[in-house]
C-alpha atoms as a PDB file:
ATOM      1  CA  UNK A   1      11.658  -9.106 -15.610  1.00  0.00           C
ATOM      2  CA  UNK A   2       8.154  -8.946 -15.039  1.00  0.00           C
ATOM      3  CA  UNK A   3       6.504  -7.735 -11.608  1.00  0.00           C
ATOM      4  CA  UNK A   4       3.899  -9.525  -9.880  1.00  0.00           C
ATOM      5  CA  UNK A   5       0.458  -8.566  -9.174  1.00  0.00           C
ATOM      6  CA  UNK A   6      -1.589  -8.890  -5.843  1.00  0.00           C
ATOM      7  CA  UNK A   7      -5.255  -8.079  -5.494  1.00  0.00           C
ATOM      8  CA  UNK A   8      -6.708  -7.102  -2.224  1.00  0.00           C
ATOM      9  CA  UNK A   9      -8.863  -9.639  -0.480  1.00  0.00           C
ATOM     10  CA  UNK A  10     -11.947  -7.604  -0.180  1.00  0.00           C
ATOM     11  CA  UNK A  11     -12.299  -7.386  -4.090  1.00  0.00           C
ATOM     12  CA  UNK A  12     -12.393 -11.179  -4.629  1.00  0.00           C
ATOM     13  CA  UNK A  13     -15.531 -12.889  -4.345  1.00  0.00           C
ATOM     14  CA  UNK A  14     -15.139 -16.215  -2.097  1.00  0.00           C
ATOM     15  CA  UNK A  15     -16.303 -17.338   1.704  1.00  0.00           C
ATOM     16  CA  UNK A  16     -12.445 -17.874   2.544  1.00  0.00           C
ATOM     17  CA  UNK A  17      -9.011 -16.893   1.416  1.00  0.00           C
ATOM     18  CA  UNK A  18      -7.897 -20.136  -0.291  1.00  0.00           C
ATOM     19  CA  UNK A  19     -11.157 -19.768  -2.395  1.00  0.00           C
ATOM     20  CA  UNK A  20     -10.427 -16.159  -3.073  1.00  0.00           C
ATOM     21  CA  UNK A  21      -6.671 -17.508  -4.239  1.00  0.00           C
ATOM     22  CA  UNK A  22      -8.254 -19.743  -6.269  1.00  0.00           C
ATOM     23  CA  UNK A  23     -10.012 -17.209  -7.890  1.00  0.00           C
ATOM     24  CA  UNK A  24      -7.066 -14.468  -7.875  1.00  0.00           C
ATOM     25  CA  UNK A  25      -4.619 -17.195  -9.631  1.00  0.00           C
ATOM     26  CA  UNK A  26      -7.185 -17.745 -12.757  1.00  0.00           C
ATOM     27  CA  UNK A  27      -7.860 -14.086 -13.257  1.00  0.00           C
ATOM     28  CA  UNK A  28      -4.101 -13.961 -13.330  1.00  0.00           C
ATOM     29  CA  UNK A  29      -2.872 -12.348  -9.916  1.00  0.00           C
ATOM     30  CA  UNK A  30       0.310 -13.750  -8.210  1.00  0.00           C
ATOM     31  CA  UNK A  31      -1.347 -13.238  -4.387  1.00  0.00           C
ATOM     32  CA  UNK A  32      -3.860 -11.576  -1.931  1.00  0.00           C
ATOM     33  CA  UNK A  33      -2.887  -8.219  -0.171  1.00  0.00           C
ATOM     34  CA  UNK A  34      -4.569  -8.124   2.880  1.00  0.00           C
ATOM     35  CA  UNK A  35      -6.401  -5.977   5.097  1.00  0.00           C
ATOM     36  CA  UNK A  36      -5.401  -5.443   8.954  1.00  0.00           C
ATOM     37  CA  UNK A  37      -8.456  -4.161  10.946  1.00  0.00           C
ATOM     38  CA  UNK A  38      -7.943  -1.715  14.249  1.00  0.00           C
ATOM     39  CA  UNK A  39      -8.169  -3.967  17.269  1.00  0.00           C
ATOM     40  CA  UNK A  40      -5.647  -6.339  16.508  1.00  0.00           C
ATOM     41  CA  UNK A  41      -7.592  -7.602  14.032  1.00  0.00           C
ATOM     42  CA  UNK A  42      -5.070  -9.084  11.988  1.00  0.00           C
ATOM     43  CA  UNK A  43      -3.893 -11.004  14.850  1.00  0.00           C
ATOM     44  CA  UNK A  44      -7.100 -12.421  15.676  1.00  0.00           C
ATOM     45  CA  UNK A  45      -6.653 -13.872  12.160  1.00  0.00           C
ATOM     46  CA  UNK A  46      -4.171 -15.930  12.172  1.00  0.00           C
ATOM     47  CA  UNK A  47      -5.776 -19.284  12.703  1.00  0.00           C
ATOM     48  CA  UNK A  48      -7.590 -18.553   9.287  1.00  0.00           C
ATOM     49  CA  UNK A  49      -4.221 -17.468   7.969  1.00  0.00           C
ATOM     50  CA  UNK A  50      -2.025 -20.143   8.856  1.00  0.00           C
ATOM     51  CA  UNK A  51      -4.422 -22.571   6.776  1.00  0.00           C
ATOM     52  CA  UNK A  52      -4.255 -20.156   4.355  1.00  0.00           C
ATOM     53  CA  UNK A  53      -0.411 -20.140   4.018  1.00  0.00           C
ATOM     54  CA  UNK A  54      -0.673 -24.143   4.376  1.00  0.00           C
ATOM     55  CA  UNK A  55      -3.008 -24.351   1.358  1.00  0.00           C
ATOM     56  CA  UNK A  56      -0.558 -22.591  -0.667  1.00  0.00           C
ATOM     57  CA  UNK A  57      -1.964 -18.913  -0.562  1.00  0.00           C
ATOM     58  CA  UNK A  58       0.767 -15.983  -1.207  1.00  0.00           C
ATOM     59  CA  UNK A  59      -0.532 -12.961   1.397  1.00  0.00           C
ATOM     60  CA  UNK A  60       2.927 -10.782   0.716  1.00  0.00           C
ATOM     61  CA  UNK A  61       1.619  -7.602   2.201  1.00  0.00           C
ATOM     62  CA  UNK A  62      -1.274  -5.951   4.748  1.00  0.00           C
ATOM     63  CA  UNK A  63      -3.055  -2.425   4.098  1.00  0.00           C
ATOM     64  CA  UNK A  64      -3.679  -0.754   7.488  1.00  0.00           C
ATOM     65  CA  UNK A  65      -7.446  -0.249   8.271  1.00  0.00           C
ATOM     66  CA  UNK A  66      -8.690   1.909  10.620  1.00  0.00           C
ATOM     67  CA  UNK A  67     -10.375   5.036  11.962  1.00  0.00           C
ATOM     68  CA  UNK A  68      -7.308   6.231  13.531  1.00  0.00           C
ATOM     69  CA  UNK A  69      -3.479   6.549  12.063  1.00  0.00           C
ATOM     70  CA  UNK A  70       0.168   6.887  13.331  1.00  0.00           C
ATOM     71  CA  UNK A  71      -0.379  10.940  13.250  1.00  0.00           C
ATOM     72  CA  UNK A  72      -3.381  11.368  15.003  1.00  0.00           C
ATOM     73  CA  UNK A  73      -3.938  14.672  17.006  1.00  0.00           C
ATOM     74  CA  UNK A  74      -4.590  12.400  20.015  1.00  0.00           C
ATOM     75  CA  UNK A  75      -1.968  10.793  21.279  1.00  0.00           C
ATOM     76  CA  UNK A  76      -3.495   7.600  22.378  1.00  0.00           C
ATOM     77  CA  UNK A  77      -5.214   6.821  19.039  1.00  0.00           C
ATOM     78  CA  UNK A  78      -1.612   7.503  17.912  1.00  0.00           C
ATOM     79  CA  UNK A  79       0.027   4.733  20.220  1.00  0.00           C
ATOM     80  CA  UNK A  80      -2.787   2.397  19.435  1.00  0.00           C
ATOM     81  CA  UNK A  81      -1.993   2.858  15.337  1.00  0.00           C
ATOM     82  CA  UNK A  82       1.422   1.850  16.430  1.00  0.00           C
ATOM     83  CA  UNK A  83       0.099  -1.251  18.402  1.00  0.00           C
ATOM     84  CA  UNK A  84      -1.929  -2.345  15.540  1.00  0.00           C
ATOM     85  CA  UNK A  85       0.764  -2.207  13.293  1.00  0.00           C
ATOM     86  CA  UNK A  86       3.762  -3.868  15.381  1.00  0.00           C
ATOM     87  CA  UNK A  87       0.974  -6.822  15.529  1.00  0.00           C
ATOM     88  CA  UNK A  88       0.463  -6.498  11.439  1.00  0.00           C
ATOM     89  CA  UNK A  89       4.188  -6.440  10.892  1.00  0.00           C
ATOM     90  CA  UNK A  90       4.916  -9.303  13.283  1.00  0.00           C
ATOM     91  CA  UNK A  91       1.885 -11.152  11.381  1.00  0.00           C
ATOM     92  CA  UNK A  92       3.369 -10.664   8.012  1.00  0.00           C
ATOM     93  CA  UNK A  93       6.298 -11.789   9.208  1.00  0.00           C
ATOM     94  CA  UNK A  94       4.732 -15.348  10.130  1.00  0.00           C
ATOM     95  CA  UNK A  95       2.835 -15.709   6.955  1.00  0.00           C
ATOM     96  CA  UNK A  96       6.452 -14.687   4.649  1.00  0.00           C
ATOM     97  CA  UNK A  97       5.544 -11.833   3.406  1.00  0.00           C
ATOM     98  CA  UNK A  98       7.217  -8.361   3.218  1.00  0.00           C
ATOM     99  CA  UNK A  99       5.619  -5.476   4.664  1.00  0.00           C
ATOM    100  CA  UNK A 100       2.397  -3.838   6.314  1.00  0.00           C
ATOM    101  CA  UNK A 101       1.784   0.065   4.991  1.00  0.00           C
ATOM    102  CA  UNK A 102      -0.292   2.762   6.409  1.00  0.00           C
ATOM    103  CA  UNK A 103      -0.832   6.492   5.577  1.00  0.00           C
ATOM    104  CA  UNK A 104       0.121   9.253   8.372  1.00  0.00           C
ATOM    105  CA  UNK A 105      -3.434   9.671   8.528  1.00  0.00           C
ATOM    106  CA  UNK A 106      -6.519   9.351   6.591  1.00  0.00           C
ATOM    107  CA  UNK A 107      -9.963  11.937   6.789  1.00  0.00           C
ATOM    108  CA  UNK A 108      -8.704  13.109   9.737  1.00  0.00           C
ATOM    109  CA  UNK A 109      -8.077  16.757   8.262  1.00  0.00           C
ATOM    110  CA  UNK A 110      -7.702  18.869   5.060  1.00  0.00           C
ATOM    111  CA  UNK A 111      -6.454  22.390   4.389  1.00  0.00           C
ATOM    112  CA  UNK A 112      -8.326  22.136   1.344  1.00  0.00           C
ATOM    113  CA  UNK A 113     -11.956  22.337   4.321  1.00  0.00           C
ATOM    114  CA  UNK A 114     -12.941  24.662   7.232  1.00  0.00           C
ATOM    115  CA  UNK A 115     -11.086  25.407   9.466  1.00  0.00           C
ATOM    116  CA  UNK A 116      -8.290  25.726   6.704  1.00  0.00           C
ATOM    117  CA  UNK A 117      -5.104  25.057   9.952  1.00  0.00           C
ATOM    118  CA  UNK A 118      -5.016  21.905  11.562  1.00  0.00           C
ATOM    119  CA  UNK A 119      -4.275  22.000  15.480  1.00  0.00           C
ATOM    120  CA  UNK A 120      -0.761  20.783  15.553  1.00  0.00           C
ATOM    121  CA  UNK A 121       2.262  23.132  13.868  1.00  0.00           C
ATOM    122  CA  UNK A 122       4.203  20.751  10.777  1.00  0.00           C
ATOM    123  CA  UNK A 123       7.227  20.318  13.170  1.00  0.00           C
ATOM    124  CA  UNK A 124       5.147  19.023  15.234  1.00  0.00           C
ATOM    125  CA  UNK A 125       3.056  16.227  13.001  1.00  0.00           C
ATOM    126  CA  UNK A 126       6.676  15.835  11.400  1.00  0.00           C
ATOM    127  CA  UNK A 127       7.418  14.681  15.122  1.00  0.00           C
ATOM    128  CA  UNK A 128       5.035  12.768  15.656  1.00  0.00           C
ATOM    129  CA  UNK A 129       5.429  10.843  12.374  1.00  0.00           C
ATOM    130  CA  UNK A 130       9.290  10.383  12.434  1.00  0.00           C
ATOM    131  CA  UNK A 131       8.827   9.358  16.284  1.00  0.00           C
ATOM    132  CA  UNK A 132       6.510   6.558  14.741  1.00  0.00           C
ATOM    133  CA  UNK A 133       8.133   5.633  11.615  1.00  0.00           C
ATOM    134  CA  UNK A 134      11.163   4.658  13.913  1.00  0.00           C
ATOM    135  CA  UNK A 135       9.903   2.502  16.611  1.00  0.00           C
ATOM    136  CA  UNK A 136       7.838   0.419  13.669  1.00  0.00           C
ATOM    137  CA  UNK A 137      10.896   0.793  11.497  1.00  0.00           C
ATOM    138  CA  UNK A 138      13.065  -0.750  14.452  1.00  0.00           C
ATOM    139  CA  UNK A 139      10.294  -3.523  14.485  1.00  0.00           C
ATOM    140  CA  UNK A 140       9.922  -4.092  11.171  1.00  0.00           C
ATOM    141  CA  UNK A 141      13.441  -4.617  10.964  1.00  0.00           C
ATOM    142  CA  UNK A 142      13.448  -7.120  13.969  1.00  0.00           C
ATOM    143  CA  UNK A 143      11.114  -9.130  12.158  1.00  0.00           C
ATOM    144  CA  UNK A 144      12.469  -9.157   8.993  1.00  0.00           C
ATOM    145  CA  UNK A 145       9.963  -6.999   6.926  1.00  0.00           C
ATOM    146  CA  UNK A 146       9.266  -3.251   6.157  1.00  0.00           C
ATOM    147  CA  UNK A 147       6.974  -0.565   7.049  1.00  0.00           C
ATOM    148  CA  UNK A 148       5.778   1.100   3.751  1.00  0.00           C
ATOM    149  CA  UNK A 149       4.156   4.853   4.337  1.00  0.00           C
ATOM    150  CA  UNK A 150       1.769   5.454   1.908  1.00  0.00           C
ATOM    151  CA  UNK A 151       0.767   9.455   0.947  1.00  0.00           C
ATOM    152  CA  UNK A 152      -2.550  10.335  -0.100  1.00  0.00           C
ATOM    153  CA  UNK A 153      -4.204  13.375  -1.843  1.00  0.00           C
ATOM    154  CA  UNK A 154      -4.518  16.531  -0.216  1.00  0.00           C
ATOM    155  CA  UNK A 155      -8.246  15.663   0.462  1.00  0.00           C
ATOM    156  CA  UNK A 156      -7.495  13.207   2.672  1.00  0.00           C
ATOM    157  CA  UNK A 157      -4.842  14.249   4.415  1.00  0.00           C
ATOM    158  CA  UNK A 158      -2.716  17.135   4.874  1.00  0.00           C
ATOM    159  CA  UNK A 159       0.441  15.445   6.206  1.00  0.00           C
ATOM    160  CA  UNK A 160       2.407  13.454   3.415  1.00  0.00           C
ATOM    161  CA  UNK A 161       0.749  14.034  -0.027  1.00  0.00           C
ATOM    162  CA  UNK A 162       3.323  13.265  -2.592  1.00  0.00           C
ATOM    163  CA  UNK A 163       6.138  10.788  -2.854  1.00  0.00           C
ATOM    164  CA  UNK A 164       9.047  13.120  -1.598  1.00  0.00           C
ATOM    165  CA  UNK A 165       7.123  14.060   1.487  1.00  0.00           C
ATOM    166  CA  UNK A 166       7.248  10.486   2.275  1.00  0.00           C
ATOM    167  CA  UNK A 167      10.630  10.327   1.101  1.00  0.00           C
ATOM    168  CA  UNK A 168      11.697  12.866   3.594  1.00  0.00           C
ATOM    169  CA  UNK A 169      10.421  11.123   6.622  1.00  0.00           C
ATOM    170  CA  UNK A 170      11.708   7.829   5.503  1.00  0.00           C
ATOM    171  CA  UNK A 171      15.221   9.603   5.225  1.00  0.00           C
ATOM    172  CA  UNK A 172      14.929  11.347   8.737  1.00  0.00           C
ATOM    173  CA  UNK A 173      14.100   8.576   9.992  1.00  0.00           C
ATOM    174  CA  UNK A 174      17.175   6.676   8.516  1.00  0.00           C
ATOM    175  CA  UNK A 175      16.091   2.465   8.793  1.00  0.00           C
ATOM    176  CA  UNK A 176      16.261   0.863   5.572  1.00  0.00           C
ATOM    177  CA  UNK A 177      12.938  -0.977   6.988  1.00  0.00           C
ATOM    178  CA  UNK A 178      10.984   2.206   6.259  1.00  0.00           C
ATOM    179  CA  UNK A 179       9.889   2.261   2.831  1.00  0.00           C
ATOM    180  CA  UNK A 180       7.594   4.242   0.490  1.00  0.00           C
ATOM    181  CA  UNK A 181       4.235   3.273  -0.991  1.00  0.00           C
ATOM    182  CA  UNK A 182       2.980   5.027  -4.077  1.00  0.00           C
ATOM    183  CA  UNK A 183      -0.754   4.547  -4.952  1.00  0.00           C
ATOM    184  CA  UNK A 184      -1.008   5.815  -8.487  1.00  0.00           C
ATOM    185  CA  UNK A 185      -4.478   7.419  -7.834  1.00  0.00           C
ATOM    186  CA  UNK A 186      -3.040   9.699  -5.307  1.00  0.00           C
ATOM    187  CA  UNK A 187      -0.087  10.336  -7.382  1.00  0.00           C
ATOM    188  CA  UNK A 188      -2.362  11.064 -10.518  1.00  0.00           C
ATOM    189  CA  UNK A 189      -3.849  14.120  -8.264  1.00  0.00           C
ATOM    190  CA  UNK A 190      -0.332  15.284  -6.568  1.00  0.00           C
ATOM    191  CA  UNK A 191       2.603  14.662  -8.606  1.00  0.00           C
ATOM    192  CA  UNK A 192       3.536  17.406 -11.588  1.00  0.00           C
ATOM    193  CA  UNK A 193       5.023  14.243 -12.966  1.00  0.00           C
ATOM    194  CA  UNK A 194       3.887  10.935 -12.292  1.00  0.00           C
ATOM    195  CA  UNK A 195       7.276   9.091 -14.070  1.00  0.00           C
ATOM    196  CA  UNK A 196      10.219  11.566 -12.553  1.00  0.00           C
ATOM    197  CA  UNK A 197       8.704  11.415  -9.156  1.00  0.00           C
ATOM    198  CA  UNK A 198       9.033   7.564  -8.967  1.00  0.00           C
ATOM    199  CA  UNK A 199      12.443   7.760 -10.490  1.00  0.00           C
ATOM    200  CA  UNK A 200      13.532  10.345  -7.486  1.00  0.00           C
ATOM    201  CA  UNK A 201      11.751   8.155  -4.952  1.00  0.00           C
ATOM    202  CA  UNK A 202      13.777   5.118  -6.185  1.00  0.00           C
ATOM    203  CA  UNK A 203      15.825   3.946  -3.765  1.00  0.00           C
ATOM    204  CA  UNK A 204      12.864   3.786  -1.369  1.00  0.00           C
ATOM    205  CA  UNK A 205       9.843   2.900  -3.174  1.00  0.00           C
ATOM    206  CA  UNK A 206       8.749  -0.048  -1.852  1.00  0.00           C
ATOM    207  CA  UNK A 207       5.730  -1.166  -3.074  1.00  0.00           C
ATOM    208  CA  UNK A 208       2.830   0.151  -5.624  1.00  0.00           C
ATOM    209  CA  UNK A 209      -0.770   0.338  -5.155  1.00  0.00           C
ATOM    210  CA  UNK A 210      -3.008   0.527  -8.443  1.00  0.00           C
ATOM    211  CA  UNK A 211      -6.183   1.900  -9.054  1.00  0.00           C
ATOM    212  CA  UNK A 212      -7.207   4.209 -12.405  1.00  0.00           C
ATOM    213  CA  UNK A 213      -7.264   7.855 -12.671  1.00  0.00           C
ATOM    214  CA  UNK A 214     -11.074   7.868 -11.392  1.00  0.00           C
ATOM    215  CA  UNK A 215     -10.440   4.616  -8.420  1.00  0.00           C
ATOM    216  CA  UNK A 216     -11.966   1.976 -10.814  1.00  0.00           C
ATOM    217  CA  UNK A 217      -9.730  -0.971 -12.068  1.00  0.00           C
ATOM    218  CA  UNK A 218      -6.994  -0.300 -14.191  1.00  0.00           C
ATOM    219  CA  UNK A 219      -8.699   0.311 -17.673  1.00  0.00           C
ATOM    220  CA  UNK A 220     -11.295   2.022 -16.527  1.00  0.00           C
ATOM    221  CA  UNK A 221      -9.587   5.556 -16.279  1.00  0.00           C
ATOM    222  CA  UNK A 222      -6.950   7.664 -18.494  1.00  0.00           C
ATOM    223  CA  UNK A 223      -4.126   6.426 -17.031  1.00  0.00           C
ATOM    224  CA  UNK A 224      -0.877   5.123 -19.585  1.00  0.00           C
ATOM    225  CA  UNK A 225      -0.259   1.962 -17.939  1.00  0.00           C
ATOM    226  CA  UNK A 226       2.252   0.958 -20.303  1.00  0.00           C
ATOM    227  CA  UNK A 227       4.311   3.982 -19.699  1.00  0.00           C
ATOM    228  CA  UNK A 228       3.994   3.803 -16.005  1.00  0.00           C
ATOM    229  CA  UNK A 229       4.961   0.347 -16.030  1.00  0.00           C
ATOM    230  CA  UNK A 230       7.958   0.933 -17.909  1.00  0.00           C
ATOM    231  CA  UNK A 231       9.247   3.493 -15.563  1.00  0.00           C
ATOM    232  CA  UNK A 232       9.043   0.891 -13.091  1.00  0.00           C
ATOM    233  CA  UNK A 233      10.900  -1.225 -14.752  1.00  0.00           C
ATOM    234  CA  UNK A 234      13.583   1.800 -15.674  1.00  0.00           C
ATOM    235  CA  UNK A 235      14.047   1.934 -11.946  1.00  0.00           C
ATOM    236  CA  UNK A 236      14.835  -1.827 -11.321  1.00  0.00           C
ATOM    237  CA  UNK A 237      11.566  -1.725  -9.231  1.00  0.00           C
ATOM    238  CA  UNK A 238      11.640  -5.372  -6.966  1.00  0.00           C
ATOM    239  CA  UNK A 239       8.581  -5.250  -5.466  1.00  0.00           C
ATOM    240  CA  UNK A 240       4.003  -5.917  -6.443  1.00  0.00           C
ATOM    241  CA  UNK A 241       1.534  -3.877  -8.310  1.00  0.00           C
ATOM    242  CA  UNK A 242      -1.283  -4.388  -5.757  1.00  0.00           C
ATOM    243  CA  UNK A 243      -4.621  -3.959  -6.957  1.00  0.00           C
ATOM    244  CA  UNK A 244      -6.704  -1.300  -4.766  1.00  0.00           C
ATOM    245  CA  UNK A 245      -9.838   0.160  -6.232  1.00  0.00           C
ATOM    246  CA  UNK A 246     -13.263   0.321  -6.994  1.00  0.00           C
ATOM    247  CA  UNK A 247     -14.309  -2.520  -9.347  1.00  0.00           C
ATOM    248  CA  UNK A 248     -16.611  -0.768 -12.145  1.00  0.00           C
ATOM    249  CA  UNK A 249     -19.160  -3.332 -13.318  1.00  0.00           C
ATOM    250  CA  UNK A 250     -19.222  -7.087 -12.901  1.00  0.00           C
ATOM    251  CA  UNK A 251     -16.674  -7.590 -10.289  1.00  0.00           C
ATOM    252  CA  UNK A 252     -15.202 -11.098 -11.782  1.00  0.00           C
ATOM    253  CA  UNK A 253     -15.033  -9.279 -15.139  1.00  0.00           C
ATOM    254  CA  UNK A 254     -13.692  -6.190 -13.684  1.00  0.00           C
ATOM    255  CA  UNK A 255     -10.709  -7.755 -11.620  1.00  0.00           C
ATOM    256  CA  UNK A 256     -10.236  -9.803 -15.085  1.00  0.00           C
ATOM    257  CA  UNK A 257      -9.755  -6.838 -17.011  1.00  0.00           C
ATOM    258  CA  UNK A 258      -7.723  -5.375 -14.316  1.00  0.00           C
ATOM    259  CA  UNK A 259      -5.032  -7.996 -14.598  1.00  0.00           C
ATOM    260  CA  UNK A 260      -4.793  -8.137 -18.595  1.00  0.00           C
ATOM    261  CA  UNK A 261      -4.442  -4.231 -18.379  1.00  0.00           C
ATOM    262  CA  UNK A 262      -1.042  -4.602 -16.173  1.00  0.00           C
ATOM    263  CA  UNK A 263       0.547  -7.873 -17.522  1.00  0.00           C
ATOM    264  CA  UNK A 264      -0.175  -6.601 -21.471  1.00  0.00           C
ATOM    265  CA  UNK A 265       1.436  -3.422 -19.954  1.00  0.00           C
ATOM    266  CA  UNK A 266       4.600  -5.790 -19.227  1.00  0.00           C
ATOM    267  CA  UNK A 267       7.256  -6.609 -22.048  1.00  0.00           C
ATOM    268  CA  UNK A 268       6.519 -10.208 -22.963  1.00  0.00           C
ATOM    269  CA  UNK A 269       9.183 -12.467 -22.249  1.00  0.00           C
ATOM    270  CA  UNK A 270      11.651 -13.678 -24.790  1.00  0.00           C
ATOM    271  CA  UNK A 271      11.215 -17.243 -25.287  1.00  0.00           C
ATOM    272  CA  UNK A 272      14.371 -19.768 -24.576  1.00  0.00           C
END
């Protein structure tokens, strides 16, 4: 078994997205994650990616992004995360693909700045997230996809920072349409253990983002992709490595040496 790569669409040079597949396919990528914009941005899409999806483009997932996330302090930015993302799951859905992901919340606060204590108790962003989670969970699963929560670093957020946080909500709230996201940069800053955290977070990982230890391409950090590929594997993982980084020199080169990094990382395949 081998798992498929996706790159995200703002990485690949091109006016459109069947250029940018073009592209993706040579340098050895499988498909094009895409990017949902705040306003129903997606939505307003989906002229472009219906010819997309005609031409033969694979678009299996959507990163959320915004200014503004399902835990927001303010309860209307809140709701309107949730109304952005009911339209990116119900998009996905149309083009075939699996899932939309977002983070609880992203620069919003840190304990790791002043003031140190954020404005709303844990029970309460637990609340807030878990009332969230379900209602897209409940959609997701009306349309046939999943909604993948994503934790970041405790410099970005100070909700969900390592996989069994997210692993915890995703069990409260109890839909098998609410999944987990790992992004291995934020895991290569939280997690005393990179391989036995994805191995506990199993039976809801979801899907993987991948950038190196420093947010350049894979390759140009210290991360053992090899090893971290073969945990993967260990756990029967079913779903993309999606490419989400910086690109560190020429960006054709870059996304290039990306993609040779994770498929040599990937037993070869005995022949027939």
């Amino acid at each position: 078994m081998t798992i498929p790569l996706a790159c995200q669409e703002q990485l690949l040079p091109g006016t459109d997205l069947i250029q940018k597949y073009a592209l993706a396919t040579t340098l050895g990528y499988d498909a094009i994650e895409l990017r949902g914009s705040g306003d129903l941005g997606l939505a307003r899409r989906l002229p472009e990616l219906r010819r997309a999806r005609a031409a033969g483009v694979v678009m299996p997932t959507v990163c959320v992004e915004m200014d503004h996330f399902i835990g927001d302090f303010d309860p209307e930015r809140s709701r309107d995360a949730v109304r952005n993302l009911r339209s990116q799951l119900s998009v996905i859905a149309e083009l075939g693909g699996v899932g939309a992901m977002t983070p609880a919340a992203w620069g919003m606060f840190s304990r790791r700045l002043p003031p140190f204590e954020p404005p709303r108790s844990p029970a309460g962003d637990r609340q807030v997230l878990v009332d969230a989670l379900g209602e897209l969970g409940e959609h997701a699963r009306a349309e046939g996809v999943a909604l993948f929560l994503e934790p970041l670093n405790r410099y970005e957020d100070h909700m969900v920072n390592r996989l069994d946080d997210a692993v915890a909500l995703c069990a409260a709230v109890g839909l098998p349409s609410v999944r987990v996201v790992a992004d291995t940069f934020h895991m290569n800053i939280e997690e005393d253990d990179v391989h036995r955290a994805l191995r506990a977070a199993a039976p809801y990982l979801g899907h993987v983002q991948v950038s190196d230890s420093n947010r350049f391409q894979p390759g140009a950090g210290h991360l053992d992709w090899p090893a971290l590929v073969r945990t993967l594997l260990e756990i029967d993982y079913r779903g993309w490595l999606a490419l989400e980084c910086r690109l560190r020199g020429d960006p054709v080169r870059a996304l290039h040496q990306a993609a040779a990094v994770l498929r040599h990382a990937q037993p070869r395949q005995a022949a027939a």
